[in-house]
N, C-alpha and C. Protein backbone atom coordinates (compact mmCIF):
# COMPACT_ATOMS: atom_id res chain seq x y z
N UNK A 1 0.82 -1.19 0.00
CA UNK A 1 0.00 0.00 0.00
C UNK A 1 0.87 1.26 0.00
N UNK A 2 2.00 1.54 0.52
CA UNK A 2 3.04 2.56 0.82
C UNK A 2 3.37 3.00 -0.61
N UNK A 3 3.60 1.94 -1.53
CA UNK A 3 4.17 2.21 -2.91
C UNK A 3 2.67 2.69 -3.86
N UNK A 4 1.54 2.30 -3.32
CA UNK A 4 0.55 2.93 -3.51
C UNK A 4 0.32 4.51 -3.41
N UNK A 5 0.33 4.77 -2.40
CA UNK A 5 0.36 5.95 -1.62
C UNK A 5 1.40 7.10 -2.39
N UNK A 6 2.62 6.55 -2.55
CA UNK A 6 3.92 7.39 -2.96
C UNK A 6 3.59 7.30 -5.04
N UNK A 7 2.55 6.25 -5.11
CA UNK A 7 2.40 6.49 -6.45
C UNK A 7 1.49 7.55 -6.89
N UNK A 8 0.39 7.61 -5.87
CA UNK A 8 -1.05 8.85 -6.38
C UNK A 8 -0.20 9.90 -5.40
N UNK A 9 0.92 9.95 -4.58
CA UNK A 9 1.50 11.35 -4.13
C UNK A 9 1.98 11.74 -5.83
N UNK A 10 3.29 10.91 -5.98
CA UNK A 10 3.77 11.34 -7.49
C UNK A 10 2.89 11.93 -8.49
N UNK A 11 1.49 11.21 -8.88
CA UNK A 11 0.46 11.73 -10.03
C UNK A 11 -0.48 12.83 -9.33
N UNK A 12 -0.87 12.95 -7.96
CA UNK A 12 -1.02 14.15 -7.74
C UNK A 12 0.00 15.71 -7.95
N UNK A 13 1.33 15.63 -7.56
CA UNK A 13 2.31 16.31 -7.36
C UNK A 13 2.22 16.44 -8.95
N UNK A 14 2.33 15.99 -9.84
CA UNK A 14 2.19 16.76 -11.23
C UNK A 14 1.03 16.82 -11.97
N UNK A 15 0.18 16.40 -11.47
CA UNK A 15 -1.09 17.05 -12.68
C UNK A 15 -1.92 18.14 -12.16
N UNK A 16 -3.05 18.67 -12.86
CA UNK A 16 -3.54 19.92 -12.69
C UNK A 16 -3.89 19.93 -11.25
N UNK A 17 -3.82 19.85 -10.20
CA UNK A 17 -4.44 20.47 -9.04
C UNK A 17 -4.28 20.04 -7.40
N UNK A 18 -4.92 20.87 -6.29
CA UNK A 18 -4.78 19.81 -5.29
C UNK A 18 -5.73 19.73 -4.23
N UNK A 19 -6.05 19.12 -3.25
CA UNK A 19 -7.36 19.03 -2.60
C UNK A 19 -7.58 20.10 -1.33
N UNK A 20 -8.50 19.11 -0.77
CA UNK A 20 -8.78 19.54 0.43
C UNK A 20 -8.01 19.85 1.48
N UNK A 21 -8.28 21.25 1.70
CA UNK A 21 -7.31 21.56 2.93
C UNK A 21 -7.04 21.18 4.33
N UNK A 22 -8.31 20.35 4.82
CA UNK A 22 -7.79 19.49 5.92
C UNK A 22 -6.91 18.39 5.86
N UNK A 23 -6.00 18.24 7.01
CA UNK A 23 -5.50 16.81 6.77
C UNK A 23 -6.87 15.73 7.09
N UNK A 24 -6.19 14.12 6.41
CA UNK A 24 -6.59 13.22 6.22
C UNK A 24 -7.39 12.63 8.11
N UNK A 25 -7.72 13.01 8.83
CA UNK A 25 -7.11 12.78 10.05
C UNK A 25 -8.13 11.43 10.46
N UNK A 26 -7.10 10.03 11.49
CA UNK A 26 -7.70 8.96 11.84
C UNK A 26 -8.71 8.85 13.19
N UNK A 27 -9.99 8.90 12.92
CA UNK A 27 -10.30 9.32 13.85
C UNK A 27 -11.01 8.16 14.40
N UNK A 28 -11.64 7.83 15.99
CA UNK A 28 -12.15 7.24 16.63
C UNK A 28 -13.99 7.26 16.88
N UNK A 29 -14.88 6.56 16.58
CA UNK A 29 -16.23 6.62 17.05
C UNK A 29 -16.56 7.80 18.10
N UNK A 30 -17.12 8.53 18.09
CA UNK A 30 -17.33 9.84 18.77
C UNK A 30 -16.32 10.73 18.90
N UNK A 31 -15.32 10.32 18.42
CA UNK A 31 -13.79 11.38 18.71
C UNK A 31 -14.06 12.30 17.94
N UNK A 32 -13.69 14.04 17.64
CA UNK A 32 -13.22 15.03 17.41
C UNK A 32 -12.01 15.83 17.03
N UNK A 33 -11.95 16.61 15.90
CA UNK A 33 -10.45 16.84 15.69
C UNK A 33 -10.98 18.51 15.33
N UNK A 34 -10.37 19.07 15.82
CA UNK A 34 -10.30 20.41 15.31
C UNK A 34 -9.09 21.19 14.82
N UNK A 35 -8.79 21.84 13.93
CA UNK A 35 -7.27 22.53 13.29
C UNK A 35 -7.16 23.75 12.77
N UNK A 36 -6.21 24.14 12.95
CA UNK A 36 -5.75 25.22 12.03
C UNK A 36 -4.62 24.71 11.25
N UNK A 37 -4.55 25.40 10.10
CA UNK A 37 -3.60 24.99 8.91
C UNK A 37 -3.06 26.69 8.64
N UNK A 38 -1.86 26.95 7.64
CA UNK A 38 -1.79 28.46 7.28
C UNK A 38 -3.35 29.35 7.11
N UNK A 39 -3.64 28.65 6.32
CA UNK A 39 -5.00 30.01 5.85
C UNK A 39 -6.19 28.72 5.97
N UNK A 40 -6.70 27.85 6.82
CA UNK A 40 -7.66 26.60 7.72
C UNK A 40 -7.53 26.83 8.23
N UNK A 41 -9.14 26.66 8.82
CA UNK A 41 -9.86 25.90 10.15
C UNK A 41 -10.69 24.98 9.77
N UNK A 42 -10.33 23.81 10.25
CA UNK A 42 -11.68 23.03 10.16
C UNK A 42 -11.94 22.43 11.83
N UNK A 43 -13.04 21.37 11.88
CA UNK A 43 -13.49 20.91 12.90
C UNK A 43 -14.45 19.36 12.10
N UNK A 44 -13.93 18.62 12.76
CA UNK A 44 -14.58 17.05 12.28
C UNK A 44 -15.00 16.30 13.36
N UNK A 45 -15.66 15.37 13.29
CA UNK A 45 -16.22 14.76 14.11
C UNK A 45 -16.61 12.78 13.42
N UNK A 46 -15.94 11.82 13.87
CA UNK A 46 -16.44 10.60 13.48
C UNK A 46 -18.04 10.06 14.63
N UNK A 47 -18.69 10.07 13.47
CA UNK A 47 -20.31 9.76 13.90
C UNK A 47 -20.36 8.95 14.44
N UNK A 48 -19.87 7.59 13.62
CA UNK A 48 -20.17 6.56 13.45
C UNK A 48 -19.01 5.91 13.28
N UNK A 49 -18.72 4.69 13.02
CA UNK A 49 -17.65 3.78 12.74
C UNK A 49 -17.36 4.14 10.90
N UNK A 50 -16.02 4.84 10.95
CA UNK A 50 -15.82 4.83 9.18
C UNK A 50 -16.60 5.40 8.56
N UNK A 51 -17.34 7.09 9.37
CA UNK A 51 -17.96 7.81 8.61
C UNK A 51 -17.65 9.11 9.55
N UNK A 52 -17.05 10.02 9.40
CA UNK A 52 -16.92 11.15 9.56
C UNK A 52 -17.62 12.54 8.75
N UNK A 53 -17.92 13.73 9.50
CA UNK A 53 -18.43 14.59 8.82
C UNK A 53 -17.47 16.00 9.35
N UNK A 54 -17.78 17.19 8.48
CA UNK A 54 -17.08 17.67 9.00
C UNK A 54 -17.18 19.65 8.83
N UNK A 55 -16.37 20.69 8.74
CA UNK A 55 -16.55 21.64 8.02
C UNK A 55 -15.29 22.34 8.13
N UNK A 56 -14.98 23.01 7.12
CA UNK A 56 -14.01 23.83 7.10
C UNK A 56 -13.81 25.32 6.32
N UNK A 57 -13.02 26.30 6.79
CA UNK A 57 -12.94 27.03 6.25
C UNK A 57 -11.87 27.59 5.41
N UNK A 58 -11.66 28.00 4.33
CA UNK A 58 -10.43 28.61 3.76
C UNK A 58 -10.14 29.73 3.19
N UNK A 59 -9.59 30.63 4.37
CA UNK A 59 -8.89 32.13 3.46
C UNK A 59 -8.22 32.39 2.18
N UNK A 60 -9.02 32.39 0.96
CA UNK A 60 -8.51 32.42 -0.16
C UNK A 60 -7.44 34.15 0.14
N UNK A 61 -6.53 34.19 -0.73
CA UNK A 61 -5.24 35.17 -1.21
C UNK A 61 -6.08 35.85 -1.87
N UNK A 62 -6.89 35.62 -3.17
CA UNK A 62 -7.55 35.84 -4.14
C UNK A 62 -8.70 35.66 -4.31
N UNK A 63 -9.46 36.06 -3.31
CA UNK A 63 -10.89 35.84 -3.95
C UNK A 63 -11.88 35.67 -2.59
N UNK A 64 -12.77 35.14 -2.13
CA UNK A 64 -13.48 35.32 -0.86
C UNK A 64 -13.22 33.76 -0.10
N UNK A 65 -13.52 34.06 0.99
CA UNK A 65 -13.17 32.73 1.76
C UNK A 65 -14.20 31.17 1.31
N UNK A 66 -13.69 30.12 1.49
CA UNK A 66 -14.84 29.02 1.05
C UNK A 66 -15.35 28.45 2.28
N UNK A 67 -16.00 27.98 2.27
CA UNK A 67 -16.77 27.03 3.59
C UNK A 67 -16.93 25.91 3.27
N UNK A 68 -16.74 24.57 3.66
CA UNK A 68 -17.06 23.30 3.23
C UNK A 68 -17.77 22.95 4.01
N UNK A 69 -18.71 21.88 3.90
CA UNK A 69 -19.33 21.01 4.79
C UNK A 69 -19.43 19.59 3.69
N UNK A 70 -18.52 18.48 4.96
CA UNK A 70 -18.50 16.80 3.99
C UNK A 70 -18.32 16.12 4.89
N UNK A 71 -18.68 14.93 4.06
CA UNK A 71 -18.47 13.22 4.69
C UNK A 71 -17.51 12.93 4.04
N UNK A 72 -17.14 12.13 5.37
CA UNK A 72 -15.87 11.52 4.53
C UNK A 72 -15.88 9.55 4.93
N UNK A 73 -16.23 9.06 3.94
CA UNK A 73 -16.52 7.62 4.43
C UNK A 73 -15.02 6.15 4.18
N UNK A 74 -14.78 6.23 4.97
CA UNK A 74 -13.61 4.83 4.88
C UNK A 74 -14.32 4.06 4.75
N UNK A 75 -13.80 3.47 3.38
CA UNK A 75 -14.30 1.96 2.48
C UNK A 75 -13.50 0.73 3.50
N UNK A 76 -14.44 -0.34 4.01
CA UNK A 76 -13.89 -1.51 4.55
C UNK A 76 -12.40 -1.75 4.05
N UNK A 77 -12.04 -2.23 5.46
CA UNK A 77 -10.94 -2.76 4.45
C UNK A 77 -9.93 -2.58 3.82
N UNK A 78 -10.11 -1.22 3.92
CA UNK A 78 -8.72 -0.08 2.89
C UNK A 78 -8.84 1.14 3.60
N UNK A 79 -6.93 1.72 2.99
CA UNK A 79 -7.27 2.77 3.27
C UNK A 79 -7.97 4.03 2.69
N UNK A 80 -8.92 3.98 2.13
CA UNK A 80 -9.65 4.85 0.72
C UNK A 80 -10.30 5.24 1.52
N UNK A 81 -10.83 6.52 1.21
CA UNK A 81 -11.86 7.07 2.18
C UNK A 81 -12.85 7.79 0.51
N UNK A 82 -14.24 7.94 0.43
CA UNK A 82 -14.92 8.67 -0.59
C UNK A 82 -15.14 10.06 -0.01
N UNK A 83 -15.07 10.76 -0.23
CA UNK A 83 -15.73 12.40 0.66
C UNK A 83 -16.64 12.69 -0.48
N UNK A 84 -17.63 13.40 0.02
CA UNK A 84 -18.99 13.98 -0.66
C UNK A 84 -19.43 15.30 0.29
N UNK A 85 -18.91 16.23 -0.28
CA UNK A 85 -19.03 17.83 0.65
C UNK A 85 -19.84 18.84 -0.68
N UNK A 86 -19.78 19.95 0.23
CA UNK A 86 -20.66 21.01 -0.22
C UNK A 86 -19.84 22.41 0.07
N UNK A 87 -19.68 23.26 -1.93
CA UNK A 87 -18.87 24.41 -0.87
C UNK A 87 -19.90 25.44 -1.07
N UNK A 88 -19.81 26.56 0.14
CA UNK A 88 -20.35 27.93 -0.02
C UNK A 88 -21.62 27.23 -0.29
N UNK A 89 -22.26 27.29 0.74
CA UNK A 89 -24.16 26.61 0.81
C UNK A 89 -24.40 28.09 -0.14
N UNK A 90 -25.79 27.77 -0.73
CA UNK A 90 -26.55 28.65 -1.56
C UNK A 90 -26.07 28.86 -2.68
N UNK A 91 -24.66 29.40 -2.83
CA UNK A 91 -24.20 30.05 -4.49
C UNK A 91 -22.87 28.99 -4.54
N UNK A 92 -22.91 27.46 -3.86
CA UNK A 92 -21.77 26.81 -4.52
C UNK A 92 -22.19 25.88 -5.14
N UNK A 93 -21.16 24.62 -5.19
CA UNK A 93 -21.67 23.75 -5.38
C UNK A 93 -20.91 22.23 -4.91
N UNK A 94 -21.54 21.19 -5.10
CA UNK A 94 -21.53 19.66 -4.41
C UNK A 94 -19.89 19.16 -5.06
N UNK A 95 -19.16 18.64 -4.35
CA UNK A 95 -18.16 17.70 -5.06
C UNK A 95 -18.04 16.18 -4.49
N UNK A 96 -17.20 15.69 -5.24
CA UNK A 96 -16.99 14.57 -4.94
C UNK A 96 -15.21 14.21 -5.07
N UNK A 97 -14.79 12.97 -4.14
CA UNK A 97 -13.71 13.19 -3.99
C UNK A 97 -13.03 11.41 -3.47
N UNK A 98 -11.98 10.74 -3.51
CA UNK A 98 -11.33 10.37 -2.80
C UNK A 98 -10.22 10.36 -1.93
N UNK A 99 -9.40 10.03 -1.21
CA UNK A 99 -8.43 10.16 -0.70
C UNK A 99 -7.84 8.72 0.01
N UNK A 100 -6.63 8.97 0.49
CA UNK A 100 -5.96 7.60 0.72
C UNK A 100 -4.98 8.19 1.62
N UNK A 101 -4.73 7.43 2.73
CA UNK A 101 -4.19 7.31 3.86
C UNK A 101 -3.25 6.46 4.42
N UNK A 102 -1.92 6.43 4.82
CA UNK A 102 -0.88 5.15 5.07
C UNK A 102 0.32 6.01 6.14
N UNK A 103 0.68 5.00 6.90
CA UNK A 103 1.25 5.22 7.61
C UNK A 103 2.76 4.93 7.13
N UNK A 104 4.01 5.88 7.39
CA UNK A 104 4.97 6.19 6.14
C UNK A 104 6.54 5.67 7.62
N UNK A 105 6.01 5.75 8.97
CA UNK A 105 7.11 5.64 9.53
C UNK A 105 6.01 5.81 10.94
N UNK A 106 6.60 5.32 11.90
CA UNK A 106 6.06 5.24 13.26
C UNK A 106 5.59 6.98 13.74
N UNK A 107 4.84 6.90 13.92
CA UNK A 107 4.17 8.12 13.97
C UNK A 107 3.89 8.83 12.78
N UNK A 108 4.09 8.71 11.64
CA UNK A 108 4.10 9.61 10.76
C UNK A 108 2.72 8.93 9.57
N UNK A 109 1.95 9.93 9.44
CA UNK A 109 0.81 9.39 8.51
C UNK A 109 1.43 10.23 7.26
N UNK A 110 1.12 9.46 5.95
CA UNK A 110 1.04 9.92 4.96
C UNK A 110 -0.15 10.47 3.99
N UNK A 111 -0.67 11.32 3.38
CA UNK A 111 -2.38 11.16 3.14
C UNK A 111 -2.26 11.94 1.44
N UNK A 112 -3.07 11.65 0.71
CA UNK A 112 -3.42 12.08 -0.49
C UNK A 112 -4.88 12.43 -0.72
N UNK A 113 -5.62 13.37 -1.38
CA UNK A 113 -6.65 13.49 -1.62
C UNK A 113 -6.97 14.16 -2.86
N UNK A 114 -8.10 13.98 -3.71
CA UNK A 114 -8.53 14.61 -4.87
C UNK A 114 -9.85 15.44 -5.20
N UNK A 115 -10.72 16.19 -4.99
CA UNK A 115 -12.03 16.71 -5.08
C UNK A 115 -12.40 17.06 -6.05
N UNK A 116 -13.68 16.97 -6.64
CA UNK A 116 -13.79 18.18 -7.92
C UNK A 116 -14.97 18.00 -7.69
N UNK A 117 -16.01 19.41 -8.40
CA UNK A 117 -17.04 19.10 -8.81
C UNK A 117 -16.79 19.88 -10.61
N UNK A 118 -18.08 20.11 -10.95
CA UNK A 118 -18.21 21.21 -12.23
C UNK A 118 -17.68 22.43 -12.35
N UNK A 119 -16.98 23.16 -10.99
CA UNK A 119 -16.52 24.51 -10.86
C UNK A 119 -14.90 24.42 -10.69
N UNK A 120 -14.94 23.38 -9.96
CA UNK A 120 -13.49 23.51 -9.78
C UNK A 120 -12.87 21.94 -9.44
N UNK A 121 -11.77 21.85 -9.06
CA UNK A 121 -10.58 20.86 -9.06
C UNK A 121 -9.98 20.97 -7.58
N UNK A 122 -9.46 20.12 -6.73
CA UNK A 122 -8.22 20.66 -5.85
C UNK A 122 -7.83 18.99 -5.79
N UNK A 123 -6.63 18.97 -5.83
CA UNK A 123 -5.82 18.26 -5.09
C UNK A 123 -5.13 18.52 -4.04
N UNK A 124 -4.53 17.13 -2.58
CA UNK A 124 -3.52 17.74 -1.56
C UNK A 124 -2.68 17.11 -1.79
N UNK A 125 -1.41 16.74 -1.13
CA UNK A 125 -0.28 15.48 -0.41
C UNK A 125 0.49 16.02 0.75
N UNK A 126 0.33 15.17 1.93
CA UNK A 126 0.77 15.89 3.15
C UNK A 126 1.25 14.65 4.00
N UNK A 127 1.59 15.28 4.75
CA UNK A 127 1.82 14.22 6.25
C UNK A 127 1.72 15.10 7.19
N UNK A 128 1.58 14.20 8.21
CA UNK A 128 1.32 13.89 9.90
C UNK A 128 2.18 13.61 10.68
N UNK A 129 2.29 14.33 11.36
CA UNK A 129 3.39 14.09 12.40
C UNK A 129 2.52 13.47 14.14
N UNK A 130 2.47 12.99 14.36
CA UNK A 130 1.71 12.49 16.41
C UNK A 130 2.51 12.82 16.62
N UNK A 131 2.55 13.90 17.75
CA UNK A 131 3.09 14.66 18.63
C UNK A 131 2.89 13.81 19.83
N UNK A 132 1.62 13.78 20.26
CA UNK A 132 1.06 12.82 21.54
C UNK A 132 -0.29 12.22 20.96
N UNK A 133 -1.24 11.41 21.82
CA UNK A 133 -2.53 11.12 21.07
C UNK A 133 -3.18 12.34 20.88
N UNK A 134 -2.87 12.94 21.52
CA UNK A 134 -4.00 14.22 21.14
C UNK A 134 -3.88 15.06 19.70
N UNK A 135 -2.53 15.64 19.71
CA UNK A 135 -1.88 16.20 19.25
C UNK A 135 -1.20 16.16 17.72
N UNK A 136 -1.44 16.76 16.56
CA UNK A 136 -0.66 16.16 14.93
C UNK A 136 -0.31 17.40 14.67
N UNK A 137 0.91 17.43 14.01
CA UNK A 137 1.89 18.70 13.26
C UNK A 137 1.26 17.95 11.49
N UNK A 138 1.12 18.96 11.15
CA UNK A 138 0.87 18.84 9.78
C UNK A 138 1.26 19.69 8.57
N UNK A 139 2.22 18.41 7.50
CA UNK A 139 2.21 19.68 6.61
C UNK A 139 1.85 19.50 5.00
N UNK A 140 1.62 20.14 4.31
CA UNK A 140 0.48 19.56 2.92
C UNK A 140 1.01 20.50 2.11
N UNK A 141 0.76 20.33 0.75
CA UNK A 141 0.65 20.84 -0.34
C UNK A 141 -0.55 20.26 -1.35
N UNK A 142 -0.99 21.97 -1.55
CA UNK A 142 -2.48 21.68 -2.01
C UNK A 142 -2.54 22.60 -2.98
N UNK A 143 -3.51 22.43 -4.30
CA UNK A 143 -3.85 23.29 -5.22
C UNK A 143 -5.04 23.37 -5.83
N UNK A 144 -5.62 24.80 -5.73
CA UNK A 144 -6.91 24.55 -6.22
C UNK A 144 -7.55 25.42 -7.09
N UNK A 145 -8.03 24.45 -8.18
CA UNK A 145 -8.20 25.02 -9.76
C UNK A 145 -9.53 25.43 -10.07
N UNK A 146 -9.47 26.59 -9.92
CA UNK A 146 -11.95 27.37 -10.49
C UNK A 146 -11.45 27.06 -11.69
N UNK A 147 -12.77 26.78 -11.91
CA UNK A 147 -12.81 26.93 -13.56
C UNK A 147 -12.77 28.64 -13.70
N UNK A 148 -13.28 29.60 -13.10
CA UNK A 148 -13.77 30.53 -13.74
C UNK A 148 -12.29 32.18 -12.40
N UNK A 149 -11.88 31.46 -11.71
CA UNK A 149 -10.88 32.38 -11.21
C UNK A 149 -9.38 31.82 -11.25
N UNK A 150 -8.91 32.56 -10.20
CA UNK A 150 -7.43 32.48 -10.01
C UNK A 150 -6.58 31.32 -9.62
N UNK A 151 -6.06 30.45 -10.19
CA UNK A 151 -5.65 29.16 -9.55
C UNK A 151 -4.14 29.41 -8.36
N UNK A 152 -4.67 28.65 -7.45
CA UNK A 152 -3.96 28.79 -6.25
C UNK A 152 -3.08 27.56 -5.58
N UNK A 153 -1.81 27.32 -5.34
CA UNK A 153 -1.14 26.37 -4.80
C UNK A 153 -0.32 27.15 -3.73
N UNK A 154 -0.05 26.00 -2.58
CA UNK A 154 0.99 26.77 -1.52
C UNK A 154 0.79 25.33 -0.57
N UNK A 155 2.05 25.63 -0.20
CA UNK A 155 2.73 24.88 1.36
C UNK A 155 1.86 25.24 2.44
N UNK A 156 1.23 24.05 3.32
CA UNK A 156 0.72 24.55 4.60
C UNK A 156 1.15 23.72 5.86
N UNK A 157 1.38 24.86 6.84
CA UNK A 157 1.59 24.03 7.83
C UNK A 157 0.48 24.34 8.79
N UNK A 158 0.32 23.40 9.99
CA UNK A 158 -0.68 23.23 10.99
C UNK A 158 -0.60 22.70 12.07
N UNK A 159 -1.65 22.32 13.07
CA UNK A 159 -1.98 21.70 14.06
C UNK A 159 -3.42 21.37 14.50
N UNK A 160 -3.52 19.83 14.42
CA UNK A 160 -4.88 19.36 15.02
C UNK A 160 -4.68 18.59 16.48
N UNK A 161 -5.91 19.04 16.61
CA UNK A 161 -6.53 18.08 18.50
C UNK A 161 -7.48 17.73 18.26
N UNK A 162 -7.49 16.53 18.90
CA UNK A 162 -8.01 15.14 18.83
C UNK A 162 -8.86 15.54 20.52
N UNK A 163 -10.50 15.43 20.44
CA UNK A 163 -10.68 15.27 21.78
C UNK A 163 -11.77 14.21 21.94
């Protein structure tokens, strides 16, 4: 799976775009993660077993901030997760997405993700650092392509808690 992982990092890292600005994060049946990233916030929550929901926000450079609200569902069995979110309720619109998750070195998660709907594109590739259980250093590279504005990529760093 690792050579998996380092293969959709590679084909993300060069084609048009990059994802979602939260990290990938592993979460527990009722557990909670909340973060900041450079220009993120999000806040997630696992419902249920292998279904998380979540929301986030992102200070665009160029253009007005986005809001997400998604699921993010881990497929049995693997590490694949499907996400199905919503940006900017009222004047956005629905995407769809996967992502993939692997652990790259003792403490260290590795994560990839892809989104799009009809408006736009993003891809991420990042890792995780466990600090403690609570605690993840995070850092990603993400890019994200409107069809109709300014396309945006950049380095982010962060921190999530786990409660």
């Amino acid at each position: 799976m690792k050579k998996a992982l380092v293969g959709v990092g590679l084909l993300l890292s060069v084609s048009v775009g990059t994802a979602f600005a939260a990290p990938i994060n592993n979460l527990e049946r009722g557990q909670s993660a909340v973060g900041l990233m450079t220009d993120t916030f999000y806040v997630e929550h696992e419902i249920v077993d292998n279904l998380t929901i979540g929301y986030q926000n992102i200070d665009r450079k160029h253009g007005s901030s986005m809001d997400d609200f998604y699921a993010q569902y881990k497929l049995p069995f693997s590490s694949v997760r499907a996400i199905l979110g919503h940006r900017d309720l009222g004047s956005g619109s629905t995407y769809i997405g996967l992502s993939v998750s692997e652990n790259l070195a003792p403490k260290v998660n590795g994560y990839a993700s892809v989104i799009g709907s009809d408006d736009f594109t993003e891809y991420q590739v990042g890792a995780r650092l466990e600090l403690t259980r609570e605690v993840d250093l995070n850092l990603n590279y993400r890019n994200f392509r409107p069809d109709h504005y300014r396309n945006e990529s950049r380095v982010e760093v962060g921190a999530s808690y786990k409660f």
